[in-house]
C-alpha atoms as a PDB file:
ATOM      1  CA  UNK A   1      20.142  -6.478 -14.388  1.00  0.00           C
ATOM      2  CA  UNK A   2      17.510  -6.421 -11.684  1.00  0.00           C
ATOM      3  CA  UNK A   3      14.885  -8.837 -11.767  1.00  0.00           C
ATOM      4  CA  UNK A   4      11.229  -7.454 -12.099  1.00  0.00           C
ATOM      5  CA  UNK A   5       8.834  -8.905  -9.388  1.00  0.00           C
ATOM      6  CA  UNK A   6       6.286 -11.288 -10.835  1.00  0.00           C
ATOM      7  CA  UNK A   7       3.129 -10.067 -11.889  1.00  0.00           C
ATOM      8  CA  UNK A   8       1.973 -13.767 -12.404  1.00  0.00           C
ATOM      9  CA  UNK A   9       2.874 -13.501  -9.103  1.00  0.00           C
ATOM     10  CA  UNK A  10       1.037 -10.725  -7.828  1.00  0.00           C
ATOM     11  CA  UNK A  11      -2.409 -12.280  -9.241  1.00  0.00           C
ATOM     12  CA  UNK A  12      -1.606 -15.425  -7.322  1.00  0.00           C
ATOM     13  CA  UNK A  13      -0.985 -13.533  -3.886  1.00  0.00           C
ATOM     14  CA  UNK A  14      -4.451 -11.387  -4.730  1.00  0.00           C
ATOM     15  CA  UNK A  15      -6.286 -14.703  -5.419  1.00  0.00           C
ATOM     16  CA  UNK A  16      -4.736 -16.081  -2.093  1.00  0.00           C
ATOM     17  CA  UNK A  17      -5.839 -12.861  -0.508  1.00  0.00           C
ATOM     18  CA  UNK A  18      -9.220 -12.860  -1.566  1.00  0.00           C
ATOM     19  CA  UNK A  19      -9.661 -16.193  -0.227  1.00  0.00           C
ATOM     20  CA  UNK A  20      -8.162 -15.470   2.970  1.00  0.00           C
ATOM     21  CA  UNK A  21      -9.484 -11.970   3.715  1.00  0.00           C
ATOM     22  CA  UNK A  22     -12.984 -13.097   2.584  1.00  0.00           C
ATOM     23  CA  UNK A  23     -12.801 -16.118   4.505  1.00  0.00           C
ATOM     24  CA  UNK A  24     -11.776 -14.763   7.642  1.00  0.00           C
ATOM     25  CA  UNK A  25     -13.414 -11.318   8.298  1.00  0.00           C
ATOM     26  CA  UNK A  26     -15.761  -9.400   6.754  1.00  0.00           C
ATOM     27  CA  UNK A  27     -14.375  -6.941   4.363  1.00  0.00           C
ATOM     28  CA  UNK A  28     -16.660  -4.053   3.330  1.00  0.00           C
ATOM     29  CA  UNK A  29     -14.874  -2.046   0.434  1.00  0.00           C
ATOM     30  CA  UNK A  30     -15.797   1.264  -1.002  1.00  0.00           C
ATOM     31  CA  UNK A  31     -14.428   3.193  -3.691  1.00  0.00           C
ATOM     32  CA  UNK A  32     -12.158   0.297  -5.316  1.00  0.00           C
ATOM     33  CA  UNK A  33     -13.648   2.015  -8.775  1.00  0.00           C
ATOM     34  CA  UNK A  34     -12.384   4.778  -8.400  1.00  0.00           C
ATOM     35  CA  UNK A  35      -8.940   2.829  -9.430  1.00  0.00           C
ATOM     36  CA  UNK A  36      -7.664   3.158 -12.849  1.00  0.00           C
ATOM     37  CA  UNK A  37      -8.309  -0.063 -14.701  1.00  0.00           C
ATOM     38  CA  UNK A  38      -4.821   0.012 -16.410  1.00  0.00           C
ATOM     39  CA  UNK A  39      -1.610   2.057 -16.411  1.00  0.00           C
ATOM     40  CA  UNK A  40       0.670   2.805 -13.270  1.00  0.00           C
ATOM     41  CA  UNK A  41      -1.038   3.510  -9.877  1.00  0.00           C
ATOM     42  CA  UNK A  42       0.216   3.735  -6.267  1.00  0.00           C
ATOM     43  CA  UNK A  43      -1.191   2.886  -3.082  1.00  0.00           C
ATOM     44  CA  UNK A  44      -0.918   4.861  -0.519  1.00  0.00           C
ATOM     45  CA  UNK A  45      -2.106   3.039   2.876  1.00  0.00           C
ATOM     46  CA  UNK A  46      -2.472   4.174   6.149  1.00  0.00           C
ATOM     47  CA  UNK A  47      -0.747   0.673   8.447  1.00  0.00           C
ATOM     48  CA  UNK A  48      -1.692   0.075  11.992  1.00  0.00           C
ATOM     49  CA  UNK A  49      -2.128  -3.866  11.591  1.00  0.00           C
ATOM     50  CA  UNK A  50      -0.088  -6.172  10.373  1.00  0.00           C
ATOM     51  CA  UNK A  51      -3.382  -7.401   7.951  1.00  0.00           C
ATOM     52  CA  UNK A  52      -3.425  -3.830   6.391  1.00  0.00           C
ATOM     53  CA  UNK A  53      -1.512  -4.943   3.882  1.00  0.00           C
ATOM     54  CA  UNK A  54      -3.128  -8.370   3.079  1.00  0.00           C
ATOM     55  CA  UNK A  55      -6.274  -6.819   2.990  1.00  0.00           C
ATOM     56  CA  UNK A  56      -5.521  -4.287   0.847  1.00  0.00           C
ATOM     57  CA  UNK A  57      -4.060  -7.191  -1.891  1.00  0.00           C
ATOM     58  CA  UNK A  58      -6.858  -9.289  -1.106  1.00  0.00           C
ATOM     59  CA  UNK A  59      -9.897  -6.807  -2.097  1.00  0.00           C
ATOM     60  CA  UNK A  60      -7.837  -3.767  -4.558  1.00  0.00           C
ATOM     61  CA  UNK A  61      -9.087  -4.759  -8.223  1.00  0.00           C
ATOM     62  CA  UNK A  62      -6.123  -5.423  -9.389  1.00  0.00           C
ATOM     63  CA  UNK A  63      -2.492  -6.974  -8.218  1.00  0.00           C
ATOM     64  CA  UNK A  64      -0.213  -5.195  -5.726  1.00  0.00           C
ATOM     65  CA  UNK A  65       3.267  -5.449  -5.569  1.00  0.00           C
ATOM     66  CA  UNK A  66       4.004  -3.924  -1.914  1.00  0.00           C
ATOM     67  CA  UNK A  67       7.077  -3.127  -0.745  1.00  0.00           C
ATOM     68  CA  UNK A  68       7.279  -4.696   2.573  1.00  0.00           C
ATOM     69  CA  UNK A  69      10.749  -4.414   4.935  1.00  0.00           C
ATOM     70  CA  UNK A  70      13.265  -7.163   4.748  1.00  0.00           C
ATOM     71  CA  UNK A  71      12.606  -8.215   8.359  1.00  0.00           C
ATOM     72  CA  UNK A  72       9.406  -9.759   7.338  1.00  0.00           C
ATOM     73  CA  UNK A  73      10.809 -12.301   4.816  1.00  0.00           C
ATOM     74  CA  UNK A  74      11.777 -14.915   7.467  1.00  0.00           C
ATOM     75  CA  UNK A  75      12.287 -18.554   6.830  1.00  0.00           C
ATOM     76  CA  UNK A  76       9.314 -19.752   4.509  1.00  0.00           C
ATOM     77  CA  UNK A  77       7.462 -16.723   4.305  1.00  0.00           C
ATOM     78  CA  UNK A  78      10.523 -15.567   2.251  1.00  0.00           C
ATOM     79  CA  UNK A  79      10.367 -17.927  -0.771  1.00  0.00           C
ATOM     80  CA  UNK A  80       6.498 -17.009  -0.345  1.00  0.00           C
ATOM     81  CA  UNK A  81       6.382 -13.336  -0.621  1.00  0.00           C
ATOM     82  CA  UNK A  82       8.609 -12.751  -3.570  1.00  0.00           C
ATOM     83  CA  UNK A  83       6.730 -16.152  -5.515  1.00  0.00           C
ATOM     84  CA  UNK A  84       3.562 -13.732  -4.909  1.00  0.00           C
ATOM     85  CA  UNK A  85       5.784 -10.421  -6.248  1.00  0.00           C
ATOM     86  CA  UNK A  86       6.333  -8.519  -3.267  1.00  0.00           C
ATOM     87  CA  UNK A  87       9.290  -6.206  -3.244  1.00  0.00           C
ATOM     88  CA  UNK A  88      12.006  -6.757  -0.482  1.00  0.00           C
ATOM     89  CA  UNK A  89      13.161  -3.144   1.059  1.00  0.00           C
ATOM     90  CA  UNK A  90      16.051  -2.281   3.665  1.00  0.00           C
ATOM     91  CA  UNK A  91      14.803  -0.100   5.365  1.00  0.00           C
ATOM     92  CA  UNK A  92      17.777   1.088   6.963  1.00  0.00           C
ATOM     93  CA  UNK A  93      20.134   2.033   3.575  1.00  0.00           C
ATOM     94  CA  UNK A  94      19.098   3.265   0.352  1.00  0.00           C
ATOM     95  CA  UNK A  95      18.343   0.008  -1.462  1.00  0.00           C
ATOM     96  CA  UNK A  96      18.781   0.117  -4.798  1.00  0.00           C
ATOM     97  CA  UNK A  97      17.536  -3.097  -5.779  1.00  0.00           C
ATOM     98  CA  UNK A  98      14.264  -1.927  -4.384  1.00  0.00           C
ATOM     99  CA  UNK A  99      14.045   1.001  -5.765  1.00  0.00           C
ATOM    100  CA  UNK A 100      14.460  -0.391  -8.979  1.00  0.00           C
ATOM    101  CA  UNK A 101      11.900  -2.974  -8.746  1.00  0.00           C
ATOM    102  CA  UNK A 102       9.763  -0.697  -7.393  1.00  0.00           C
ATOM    103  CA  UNK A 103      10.048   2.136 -10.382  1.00  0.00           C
ATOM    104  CA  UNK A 104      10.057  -1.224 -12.854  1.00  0.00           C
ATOM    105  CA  UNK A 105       6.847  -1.812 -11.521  1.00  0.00           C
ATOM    106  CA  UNK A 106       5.312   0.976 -12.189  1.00  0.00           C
ATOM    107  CA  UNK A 107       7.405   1.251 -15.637  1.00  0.00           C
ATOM    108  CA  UNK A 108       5.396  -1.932 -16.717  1.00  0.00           C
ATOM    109  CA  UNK A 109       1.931  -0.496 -15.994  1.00  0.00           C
ATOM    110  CA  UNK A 110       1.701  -2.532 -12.557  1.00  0.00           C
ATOM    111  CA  UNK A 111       0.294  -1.496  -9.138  1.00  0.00           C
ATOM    112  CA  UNK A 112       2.493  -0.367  -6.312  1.00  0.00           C
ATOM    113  CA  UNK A 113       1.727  -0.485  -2.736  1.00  0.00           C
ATOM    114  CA  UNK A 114       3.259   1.529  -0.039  1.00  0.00           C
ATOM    115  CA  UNK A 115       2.956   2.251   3.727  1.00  0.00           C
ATOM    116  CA  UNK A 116       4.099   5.904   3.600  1.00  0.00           C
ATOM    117  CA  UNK A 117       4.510   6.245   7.034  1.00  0.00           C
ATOM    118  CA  UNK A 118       7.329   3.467   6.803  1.00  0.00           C
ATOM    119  CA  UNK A 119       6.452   1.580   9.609  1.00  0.00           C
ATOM    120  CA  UNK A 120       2.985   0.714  12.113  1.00  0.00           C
ATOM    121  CA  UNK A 121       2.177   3.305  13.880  1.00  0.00           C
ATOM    122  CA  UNK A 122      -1.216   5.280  14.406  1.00  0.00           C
ATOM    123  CA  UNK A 123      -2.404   4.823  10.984  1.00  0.00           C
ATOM    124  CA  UNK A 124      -3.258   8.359  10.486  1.00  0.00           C
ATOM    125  CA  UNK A 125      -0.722   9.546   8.080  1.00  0.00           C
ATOM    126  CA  UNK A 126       0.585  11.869  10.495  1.00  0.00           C
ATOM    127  CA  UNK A 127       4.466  11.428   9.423  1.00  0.00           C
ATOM    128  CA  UNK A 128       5.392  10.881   5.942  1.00  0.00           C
ATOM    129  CA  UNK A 129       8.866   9.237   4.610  1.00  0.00           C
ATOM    130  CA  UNK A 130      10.033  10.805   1.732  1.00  0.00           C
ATOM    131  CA  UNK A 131       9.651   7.566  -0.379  1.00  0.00           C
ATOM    132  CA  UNK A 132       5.983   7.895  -1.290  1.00  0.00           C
ATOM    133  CA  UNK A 133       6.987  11.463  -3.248  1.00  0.00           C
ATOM    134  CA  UNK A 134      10.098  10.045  -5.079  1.00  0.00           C
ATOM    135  CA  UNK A 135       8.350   7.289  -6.910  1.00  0.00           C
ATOM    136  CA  UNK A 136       4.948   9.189  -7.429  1.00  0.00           C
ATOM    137  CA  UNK A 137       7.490  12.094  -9.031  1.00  0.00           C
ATOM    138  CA  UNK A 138       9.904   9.930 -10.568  1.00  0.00           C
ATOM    139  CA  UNK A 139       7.445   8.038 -12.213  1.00  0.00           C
ATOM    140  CA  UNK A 140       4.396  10.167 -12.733  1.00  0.00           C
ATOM    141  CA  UNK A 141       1.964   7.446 -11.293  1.00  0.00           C
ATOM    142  CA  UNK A 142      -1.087   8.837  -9.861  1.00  0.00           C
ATOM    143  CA  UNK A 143      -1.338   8.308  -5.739  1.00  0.00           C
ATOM    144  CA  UNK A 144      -4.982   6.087  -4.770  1.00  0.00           C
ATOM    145  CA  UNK A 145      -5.068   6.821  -0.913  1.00  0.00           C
ATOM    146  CA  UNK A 146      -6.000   3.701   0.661  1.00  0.00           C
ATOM    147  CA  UNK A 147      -7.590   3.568   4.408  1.00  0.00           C
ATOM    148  CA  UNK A 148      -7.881   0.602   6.241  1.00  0.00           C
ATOM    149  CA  UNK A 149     -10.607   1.149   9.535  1.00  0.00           C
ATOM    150  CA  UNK A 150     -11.441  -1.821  12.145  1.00  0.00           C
ATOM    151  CA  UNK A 151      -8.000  -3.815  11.622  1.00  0.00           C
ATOM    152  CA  UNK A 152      -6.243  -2.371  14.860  1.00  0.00           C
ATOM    153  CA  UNK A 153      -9.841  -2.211  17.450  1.00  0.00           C
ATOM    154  CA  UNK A 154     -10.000  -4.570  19.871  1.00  0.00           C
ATOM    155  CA  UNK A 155      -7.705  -7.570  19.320  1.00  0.00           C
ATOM    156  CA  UNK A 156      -9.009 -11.423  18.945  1.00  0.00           C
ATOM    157  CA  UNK A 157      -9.836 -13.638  20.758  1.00  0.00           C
ATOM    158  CA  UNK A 158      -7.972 -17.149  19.633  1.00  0.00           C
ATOM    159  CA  UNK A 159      -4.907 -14.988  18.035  1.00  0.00           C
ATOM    160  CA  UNK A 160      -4.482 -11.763  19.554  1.00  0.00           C
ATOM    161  CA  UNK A 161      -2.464 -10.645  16.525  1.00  0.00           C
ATOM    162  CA  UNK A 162      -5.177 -10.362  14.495  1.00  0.00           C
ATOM    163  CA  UNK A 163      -8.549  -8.949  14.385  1.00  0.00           C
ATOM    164  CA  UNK A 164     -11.780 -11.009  15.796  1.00  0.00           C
ATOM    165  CA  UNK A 165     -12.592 -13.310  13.204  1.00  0.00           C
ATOM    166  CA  UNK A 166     -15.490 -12.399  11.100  1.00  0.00           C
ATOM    167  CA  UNK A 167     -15.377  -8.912  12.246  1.00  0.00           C
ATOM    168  CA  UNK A 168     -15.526  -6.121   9.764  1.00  0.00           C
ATOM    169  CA  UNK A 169     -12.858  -4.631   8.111  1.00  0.00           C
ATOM    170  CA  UNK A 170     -13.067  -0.818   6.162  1.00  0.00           C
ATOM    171  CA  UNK A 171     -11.048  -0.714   3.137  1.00  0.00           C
ATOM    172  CA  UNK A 172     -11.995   2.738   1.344  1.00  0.00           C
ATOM    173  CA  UNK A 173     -10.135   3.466  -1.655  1.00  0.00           C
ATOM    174  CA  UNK A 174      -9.696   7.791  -2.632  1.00  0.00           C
ATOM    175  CA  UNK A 175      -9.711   9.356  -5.712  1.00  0.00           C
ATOM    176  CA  UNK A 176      -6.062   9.209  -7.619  1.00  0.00           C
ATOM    177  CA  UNK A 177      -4.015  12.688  -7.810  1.00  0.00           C
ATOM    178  CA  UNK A 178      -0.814  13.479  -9.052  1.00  0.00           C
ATOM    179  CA  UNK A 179       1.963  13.891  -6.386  1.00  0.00           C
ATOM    180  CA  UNK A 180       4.394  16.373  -8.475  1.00  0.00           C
ATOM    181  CA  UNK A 181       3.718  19.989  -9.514  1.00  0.00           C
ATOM    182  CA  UNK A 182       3.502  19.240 -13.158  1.00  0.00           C
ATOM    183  CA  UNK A 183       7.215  20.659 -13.656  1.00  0.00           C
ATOM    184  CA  UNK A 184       8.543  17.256 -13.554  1.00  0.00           C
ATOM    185  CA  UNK A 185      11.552  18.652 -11.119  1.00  0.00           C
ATOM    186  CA  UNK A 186      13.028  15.849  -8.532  1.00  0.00           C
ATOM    187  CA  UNK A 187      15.233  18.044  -6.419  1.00  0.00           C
ATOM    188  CA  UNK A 188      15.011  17.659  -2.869  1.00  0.00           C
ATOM    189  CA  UNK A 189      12.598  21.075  -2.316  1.00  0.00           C
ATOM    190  CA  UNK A 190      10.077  19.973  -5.338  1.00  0.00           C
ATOM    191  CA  UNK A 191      10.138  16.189  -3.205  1.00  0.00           C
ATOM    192  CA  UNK A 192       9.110  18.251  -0.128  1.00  0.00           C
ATOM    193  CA  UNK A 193       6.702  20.081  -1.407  1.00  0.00           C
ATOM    194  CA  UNK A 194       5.227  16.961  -3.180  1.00  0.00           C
ATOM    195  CA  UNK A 195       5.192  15.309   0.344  1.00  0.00           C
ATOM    196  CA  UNK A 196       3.365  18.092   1.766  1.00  0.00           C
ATOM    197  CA  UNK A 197       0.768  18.177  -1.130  1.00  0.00           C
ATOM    198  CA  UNK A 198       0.529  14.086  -0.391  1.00  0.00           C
ATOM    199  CA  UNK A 199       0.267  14.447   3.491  1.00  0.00           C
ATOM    200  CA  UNK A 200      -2.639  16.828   2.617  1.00  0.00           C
ATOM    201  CA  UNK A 201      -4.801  14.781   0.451  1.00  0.00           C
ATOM    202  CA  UNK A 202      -4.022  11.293   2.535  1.00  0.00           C
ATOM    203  CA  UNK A 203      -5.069  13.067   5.566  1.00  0.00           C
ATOM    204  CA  UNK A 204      -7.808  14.543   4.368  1.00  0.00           C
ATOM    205  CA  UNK A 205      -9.205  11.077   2.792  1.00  0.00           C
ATOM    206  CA  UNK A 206      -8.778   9.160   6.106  1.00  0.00           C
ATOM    207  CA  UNK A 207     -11.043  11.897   7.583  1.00  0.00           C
ATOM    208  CA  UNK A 208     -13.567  11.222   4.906  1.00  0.00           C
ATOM    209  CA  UNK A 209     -13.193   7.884   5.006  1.00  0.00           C
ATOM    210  CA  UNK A 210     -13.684   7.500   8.971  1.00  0.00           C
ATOM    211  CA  UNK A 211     -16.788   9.853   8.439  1.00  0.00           C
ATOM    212  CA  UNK A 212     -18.410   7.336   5.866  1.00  0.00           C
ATOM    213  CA  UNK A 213     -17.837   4.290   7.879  1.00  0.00           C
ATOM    214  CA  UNK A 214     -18.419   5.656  11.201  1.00  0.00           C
ATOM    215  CA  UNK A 215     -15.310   4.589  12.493  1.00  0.00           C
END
């Protein structure tokens, strides 16, 4: 039997985050109630910086469990980011361990983050992966958008991996819809039409969200 990530866990990594975040930029966040209190929800966030996520776990309302690829868990950070219950993916087969984390997740009422467009790009949500639709579908957990503005700008200073220190950071949270038509079907059409309906709203959040924070 698959073991669930921690949500002990998870409340650790967003305490670590908020400490981290807070105490190294500036992070303005808007819209974080419009999450559910309780009951399954999943992130949707747009990734152009390797601190979208972070941020994201650091200033949501409630613990994250995101599923981050395999290549990230090297040598100590490892150990580190499934003690703080992220989910491990390969990327590059369908991984059933993940998967079933991911839907136990949700199963227990927990919070599920996901970069839809599967790896950094643009941010923009211009290409979805099919992955987003199957777990909002398969579960019936309602999709927050999530858009992170100011992480990718001009680089900093001491580490040019990250954002200048102290700068501000945009995290606007959406309002949550429902991915699926309300038929419950999975087949392969109804989980392209649910991406489509998905690709519409996140793109049409980052647009507000850009417009409210200037950015």
């Amino acid at each position: 039997m698959t073991e669930l990530p921690s949500a002990r866990g998870a409340e650790v990594g967003r305490r670590i985050g908020v400490g981290l975040m807070y105490g190294l930029w500036k992070p303005r966040v808007l819209g974080a109630w419009r999450v559910p209190a309780s009951g399954p929800v999943i992130f949707a966030v747009n990734h152009s910086h390797n601190i979208d996520g972070p941020m994201v776990m650091g200033v949501a309302p409630r613990p994250t469990h995101f599923l981050i690829k395999k290549e990230a868990f090297i040598g100590p950070l490892d150990p580190f980011l499934l003690g703080i219950g992220q989910v491990k993916v390969d990327r590059d087969t369908t991984d059933r361990t993940a998967i079933t984390q991911a839907l136990g997740v949700l199963a227990d009422g927990g919070v599920l983050g996901i970069f839809p467009e599967g790896t950094r790009g643009e941010g923009d949500f211009a290409s979805l992966r099919a992955g987003l639709a199957y777990f909002a579908v398969r579960s019936g957990a309602p999709i927050v958008p999530v858009a992170v503005l100011g992480s990718s700008g001009k680089p900093g200073r001491l580490i040019k991996a990250l954002p200048p220190l102290r700068s501000r950071v945009d995290v606007v949270f959406g309002e949550p819809f429902e991915a699926g038509d309300g038929s419950g079907r999975r087949t392969r059409k109804a989980l392209d039409e649910a991406t489509g309906r998905i690709q519409k709203q996140l793109a049409a959040h980052l647009e507000n969200a850009r417009r409210l924070t200037g950015r």
